[in-house]
N, C-alpha and C. Protein backbone atom coordinates (compact mmCIF):
# COMPACT_ATOMS: atom_id res chain seq x y z
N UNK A 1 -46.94 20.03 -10.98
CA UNK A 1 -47.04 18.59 -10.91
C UNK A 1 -47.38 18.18 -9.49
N UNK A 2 -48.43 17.72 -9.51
CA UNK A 2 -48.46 16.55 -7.92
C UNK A 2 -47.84 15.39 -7.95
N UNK A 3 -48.36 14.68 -6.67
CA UNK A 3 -47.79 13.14 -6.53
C UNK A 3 -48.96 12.53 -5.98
N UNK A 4 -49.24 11.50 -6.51
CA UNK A 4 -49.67 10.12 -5.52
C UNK A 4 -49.47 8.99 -5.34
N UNK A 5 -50.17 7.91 -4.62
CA UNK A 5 -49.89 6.68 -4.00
C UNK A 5 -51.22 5.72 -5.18
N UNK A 6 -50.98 4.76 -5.34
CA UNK A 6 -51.99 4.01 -6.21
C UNK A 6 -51.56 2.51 -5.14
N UNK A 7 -52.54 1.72 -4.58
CA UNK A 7 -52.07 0.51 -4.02
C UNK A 7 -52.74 -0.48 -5.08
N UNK A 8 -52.01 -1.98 -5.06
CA UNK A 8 -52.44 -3.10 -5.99
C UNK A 8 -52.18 -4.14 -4.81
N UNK A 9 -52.68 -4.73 -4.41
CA UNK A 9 -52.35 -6.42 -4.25
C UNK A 9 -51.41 -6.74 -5.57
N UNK A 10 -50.46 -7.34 -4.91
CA UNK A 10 -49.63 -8.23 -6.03
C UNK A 10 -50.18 -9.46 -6.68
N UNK A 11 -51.18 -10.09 -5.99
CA UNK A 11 -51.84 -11.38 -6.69
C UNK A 11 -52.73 -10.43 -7.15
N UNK A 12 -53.50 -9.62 -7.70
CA UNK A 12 -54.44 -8.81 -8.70
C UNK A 12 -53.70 -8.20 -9.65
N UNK A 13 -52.71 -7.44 -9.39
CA UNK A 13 -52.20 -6.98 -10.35
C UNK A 13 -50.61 -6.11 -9.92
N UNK A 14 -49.59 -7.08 -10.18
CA UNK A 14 -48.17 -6.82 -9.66
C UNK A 14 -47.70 -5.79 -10.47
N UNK A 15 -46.36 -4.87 -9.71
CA UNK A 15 -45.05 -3.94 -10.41
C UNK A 15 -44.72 -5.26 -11.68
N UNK A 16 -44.34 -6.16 -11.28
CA UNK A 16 -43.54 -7.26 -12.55
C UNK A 16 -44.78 -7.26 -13.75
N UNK A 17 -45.98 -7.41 -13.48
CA UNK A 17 -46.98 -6.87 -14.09
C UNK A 17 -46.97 -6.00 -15.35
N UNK A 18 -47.07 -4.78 -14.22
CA UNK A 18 -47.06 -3.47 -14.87
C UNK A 18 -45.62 -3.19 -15.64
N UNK A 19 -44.56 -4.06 -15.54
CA UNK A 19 -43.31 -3.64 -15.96
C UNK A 19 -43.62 -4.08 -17.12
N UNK A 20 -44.05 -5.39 -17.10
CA UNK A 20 -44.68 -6.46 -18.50
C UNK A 20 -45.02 -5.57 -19.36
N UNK A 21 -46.37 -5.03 -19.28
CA UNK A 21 -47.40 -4.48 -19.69
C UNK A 21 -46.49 -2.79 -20.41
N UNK A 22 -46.17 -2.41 -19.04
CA UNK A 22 -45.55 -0.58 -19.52
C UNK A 22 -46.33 0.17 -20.00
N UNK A 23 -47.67 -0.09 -20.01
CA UNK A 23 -48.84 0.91 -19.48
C UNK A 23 -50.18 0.10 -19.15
N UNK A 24 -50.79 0.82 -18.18
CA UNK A 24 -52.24 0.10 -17.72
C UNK A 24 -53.01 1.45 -17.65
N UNK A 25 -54.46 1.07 -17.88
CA UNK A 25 -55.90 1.77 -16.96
C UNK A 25 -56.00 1.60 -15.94
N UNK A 26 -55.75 2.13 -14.80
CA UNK A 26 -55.80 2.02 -13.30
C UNK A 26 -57.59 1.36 -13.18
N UNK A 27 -58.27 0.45 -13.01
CA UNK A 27 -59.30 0.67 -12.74
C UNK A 27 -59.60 0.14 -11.73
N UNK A 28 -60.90 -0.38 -11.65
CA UNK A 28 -61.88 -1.07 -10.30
C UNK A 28 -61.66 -0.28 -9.09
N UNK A 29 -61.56 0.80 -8.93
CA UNK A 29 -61.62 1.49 -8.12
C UNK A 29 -62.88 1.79 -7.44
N UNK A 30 -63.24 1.55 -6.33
CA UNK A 30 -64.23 1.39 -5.62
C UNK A 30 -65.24 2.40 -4.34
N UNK A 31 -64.42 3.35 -4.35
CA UNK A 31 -64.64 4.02 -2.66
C UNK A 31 -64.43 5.10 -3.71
N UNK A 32 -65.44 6.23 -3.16
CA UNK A 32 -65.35 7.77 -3.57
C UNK A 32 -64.63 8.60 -3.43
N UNK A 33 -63.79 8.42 -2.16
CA UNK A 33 -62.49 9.30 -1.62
C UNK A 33 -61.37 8.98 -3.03
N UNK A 34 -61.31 7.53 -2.97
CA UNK A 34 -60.33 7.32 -4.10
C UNK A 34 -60.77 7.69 -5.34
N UNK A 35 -62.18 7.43 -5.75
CA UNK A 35 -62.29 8.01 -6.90
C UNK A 35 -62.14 9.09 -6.98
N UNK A 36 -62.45 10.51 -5.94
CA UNK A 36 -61.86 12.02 -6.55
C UNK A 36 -60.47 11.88 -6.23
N UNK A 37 -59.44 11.28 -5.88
CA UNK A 37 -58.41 11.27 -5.95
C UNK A 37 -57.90 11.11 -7.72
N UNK A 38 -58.31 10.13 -8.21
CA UNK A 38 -58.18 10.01 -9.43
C UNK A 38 -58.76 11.06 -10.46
N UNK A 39 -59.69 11.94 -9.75
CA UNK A 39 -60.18 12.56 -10.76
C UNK A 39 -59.07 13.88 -10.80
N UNK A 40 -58.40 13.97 -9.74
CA UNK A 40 -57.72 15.04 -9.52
C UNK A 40 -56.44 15.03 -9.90
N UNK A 41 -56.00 13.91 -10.55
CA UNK A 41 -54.65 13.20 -11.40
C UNK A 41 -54.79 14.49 -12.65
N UNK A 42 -53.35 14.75 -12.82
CA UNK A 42 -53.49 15.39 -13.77
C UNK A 42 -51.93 14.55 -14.86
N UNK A 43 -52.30 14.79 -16.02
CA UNK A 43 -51.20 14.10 -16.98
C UNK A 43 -49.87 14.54 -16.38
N UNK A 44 -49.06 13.79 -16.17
CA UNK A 44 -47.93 14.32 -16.11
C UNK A 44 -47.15 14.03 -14.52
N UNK A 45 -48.45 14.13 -13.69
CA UNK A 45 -48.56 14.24 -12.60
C UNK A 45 -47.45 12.74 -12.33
N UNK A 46 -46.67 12.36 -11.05
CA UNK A 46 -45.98 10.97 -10.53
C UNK A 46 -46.76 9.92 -10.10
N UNK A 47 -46.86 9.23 -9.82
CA UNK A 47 -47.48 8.02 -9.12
C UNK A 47 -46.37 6.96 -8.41
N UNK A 48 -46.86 7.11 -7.13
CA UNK A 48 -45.55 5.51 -6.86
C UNK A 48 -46.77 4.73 -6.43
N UNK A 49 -46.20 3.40 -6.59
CA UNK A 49 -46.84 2.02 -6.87
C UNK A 49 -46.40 1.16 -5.69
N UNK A 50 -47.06 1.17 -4.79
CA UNK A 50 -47.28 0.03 -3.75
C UNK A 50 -48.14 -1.01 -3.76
N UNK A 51 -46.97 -2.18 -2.95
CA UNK A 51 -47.74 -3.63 -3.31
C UNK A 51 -48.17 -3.65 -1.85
N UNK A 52 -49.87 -3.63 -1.70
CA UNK A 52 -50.41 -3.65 -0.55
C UNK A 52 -50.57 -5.46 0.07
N UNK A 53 -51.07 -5.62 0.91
CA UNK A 53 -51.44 -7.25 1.94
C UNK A 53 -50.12 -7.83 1.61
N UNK A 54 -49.17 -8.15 0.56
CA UNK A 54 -48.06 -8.78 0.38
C UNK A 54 -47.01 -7.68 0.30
N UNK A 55 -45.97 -8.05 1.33
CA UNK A 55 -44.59 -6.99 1.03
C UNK A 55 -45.00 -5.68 1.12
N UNK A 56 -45.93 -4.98 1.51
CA UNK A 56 -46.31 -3.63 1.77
C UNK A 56 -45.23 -2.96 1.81
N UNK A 57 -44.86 -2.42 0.48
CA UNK A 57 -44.01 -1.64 0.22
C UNK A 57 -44.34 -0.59 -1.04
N UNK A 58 -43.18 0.28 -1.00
CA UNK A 58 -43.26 1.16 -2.56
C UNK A 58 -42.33 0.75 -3.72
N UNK A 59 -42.64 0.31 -4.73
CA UNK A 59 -41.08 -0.54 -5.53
C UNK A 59 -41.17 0.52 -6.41
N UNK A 60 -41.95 1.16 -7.07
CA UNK A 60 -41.77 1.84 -8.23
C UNK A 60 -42.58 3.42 -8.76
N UNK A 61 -42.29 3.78 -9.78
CA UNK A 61 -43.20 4.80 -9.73
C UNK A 61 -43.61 4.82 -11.23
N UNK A 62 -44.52 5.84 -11.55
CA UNK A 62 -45.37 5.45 -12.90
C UNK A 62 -45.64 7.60 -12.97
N UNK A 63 -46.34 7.42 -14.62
CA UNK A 63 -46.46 8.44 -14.69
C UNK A 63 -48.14 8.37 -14.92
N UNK A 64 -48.93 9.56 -14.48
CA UNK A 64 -49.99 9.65 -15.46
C UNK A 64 -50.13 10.37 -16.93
N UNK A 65 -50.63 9.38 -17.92
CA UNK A 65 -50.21 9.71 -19.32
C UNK A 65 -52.17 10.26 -19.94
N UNK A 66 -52.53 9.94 -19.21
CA UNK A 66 -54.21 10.03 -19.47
C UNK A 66 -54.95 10.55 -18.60
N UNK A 67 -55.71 11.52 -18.34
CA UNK A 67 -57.01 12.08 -17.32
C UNK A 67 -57.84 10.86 -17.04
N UNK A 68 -58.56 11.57 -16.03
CA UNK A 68 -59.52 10.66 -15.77
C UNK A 68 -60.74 10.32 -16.68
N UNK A 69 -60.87 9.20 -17.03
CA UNK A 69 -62.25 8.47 -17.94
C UNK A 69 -63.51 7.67 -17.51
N UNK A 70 -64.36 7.73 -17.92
CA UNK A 70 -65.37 6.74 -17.31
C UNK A 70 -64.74 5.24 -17.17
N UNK A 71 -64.90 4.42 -15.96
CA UNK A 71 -63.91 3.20 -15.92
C UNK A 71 -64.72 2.26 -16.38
N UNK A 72 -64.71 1.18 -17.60
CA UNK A 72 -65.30 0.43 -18.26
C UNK A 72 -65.71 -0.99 -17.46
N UNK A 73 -65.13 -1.20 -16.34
CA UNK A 73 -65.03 -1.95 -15.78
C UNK A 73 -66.47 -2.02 -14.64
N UNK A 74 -66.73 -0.60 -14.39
CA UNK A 74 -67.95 -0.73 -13.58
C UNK A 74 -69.31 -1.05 -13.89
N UNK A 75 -69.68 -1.61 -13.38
CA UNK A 75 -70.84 -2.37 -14.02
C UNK A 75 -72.27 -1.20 -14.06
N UNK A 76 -72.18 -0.29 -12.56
CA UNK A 76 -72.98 0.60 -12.27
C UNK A 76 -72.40 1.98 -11.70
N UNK A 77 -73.00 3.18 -11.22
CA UNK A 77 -72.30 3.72 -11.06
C UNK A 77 -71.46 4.82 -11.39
N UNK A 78 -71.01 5.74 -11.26
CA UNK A 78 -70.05 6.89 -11.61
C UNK A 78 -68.58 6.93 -10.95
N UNK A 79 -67.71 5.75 -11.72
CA UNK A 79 -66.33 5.32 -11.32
C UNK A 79 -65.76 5.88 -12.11
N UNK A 80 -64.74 6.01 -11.85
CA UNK A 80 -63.42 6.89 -12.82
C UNK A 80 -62.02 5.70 -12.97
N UNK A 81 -61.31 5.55 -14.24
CA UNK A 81 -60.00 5.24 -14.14
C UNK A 81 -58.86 6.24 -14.75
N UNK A 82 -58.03 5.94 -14.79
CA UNK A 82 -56.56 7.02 -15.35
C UNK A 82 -55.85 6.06 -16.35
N UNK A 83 -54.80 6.81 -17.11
CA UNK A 83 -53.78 5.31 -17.60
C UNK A 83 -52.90 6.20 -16.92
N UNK A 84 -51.87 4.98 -16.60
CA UNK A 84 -50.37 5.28 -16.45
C UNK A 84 -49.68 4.36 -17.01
N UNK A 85 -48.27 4.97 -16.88
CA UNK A 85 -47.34 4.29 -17.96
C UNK A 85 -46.12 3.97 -16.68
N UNK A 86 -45.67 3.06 -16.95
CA UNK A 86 -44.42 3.02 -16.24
C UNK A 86 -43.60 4.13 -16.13
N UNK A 87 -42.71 4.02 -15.22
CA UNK A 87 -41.51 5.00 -15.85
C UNK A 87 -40.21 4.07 -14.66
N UNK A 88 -39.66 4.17 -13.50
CA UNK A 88 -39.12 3.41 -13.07
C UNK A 88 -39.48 2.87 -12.18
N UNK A 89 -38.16 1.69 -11.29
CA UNK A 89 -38.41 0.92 -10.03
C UNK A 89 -37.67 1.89 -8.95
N UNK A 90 -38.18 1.65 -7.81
CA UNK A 90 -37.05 2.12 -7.21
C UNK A 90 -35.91 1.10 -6.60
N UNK A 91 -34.70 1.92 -6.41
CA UNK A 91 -33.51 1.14 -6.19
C UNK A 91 -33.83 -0.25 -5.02
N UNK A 92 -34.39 0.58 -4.03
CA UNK A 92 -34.67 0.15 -2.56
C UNK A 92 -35.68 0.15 -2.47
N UNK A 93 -36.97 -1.34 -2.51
CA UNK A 93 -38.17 -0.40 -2.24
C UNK A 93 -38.15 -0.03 -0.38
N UNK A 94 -39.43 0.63 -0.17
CA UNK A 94 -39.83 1.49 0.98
C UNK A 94 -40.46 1.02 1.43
N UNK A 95 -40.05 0.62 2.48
CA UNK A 95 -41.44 -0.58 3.45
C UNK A 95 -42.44 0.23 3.69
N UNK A 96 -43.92 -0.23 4.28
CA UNK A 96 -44.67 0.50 5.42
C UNK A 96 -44.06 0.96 6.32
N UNK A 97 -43.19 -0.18 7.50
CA UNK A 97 -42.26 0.05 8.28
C UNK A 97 -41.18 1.36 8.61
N UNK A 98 -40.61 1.24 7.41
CA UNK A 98 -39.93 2.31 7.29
C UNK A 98 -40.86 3.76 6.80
N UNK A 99 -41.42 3.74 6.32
CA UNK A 99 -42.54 5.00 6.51
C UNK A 99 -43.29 6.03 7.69
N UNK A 100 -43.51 4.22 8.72
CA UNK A 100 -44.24 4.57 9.77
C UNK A 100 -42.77 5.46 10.90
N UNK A 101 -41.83 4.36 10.50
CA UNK A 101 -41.11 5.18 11.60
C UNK A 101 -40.10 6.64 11.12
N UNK A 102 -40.06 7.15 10.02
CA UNK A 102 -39.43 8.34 9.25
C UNK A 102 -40.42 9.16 9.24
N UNK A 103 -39.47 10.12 10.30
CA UNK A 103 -40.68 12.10 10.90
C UNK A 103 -41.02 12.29 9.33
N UNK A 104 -40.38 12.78 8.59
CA UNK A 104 -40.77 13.19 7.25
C UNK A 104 -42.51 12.75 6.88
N UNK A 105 -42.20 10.99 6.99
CA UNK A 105 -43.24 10.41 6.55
C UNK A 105 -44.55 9.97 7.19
N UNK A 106 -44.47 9.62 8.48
CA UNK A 106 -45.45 9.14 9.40
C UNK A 106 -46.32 9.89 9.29
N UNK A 107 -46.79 11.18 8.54
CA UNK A 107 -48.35 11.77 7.78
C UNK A 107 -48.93 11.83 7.15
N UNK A 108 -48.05 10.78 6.51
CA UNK A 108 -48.88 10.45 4.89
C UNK A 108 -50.22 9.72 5.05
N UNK A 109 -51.16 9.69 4.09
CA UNK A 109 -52.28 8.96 4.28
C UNK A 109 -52.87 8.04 4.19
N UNK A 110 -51.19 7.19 3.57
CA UNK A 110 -50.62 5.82 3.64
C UNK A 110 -50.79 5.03 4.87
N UNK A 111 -50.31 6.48 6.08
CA UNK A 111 -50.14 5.91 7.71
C UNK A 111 -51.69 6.49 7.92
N UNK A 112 -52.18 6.79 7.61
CA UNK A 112 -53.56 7.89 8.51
C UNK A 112 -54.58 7.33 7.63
N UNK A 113 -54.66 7.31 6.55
CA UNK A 113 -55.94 6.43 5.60
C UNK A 113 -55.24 5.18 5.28
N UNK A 114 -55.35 4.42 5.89
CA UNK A 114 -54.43 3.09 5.30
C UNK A 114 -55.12 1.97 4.41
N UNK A 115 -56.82 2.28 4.41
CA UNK A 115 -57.68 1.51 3.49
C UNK A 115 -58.00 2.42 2.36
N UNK A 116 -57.29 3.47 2.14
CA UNK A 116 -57.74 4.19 0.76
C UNK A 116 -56.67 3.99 -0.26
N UNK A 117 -57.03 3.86 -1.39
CA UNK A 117 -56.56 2.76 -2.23
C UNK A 117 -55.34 3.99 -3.62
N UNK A 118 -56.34 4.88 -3.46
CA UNK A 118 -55.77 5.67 -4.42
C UNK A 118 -55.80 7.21 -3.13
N UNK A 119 -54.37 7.70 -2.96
CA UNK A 119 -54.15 8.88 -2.18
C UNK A 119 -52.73 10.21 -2.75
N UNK A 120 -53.51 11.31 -2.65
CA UNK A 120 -52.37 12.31 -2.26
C UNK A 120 -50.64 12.26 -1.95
N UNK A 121 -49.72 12.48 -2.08
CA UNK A 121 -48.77 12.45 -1.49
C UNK A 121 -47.93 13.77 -2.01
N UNK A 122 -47.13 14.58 -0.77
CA UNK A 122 -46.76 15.57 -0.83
C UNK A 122 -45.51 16.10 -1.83
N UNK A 123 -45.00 17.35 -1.99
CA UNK A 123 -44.13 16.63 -3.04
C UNK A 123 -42.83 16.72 -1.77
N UNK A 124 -42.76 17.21 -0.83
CA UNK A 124 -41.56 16.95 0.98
C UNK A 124 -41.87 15.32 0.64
N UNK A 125 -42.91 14.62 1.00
CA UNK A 125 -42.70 13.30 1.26
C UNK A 125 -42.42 12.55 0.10
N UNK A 126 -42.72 12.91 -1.46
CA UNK A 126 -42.09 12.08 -2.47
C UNK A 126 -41.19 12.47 -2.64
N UNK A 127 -40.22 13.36 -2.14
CA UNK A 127 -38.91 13.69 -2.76
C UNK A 127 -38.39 12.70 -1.19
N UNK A 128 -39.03 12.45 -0.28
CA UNK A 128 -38.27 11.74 0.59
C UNK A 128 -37.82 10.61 0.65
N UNK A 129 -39.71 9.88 -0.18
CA UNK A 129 -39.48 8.59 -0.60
C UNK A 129 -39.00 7.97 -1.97
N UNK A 130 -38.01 9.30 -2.46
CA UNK A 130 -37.62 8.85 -3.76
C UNK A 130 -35.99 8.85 -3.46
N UNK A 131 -35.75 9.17 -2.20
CA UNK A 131 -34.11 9.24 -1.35
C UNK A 131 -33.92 7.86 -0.91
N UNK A 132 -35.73 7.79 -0.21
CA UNK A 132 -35.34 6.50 0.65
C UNK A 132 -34.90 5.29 -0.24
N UNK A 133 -35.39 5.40 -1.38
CA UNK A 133 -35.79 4.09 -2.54
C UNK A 133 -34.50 4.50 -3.20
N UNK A 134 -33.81 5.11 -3.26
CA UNK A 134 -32.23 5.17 -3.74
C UNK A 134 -32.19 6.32 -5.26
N UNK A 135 -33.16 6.57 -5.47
CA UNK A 135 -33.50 7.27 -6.94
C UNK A 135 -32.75 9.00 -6.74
């Protein structure tokens, strides 16, 4: 099993959202780095869910329940989406803040790619940020 990071703006598409919902198609994914990120999702695999420009934090995490698919949403192009399904919140979410300043974490590509939308995360740093978030 891997881990990754999926970011949303909360005015596009919120955790209270996705809690609603309890499964989505990740789509509109835009930039190629993120799209082989997604292609490299495998079922099963974790996801935590950060609300990026508002509250930049991690509140929750999700599972991937679906591979990657052609994303219906693109108009042109060779885009990819995933589904995921909920699974929980975390207790505490995880600021940026607190990321940037925790040794563990300050290498994530959260701190080092901070405009890539869909990223990697280790399973040292998700078992860190699943301490920090109270889980």
């Amino acid at each position: 099993m891997k881990y990754w990071l999926v970011k949303s703006e909360p005015d596009a598409y919120s955790w209270q959202t996705f809690v609603k919902d309890g499964k989505t198609a990740w789509t509109g994914v835009r930039n190629f780095a993120a799209r082989n990120n997604l292609r490299a999702m495998r079922k099963g695999d974790t996801v935590f869910y950060y609300h990026s420009n508002e509250g930049k934090e991690i509140v929750g995490t999700a599972l991937v329940v679906k591979e990657f698919y052609p994303d219906a949403t693109a108009e042109e192009g060779d885009w990819s989406c995933v589904d995921l399904k909920l699974r929980v919140p975390l207790k505490r979410p995880v600021t940026l803040q607190q990321i940037k300043a925790d040794a563990e974490l300050k290498e994530m590509a959260l701190v080092k790619q901070s405009r890539l939308s869909v990223m990697p995360v280790t399973a040292a740093q998700a078992g860190r940020l699943l301490k920090l978030g109270g889980l």
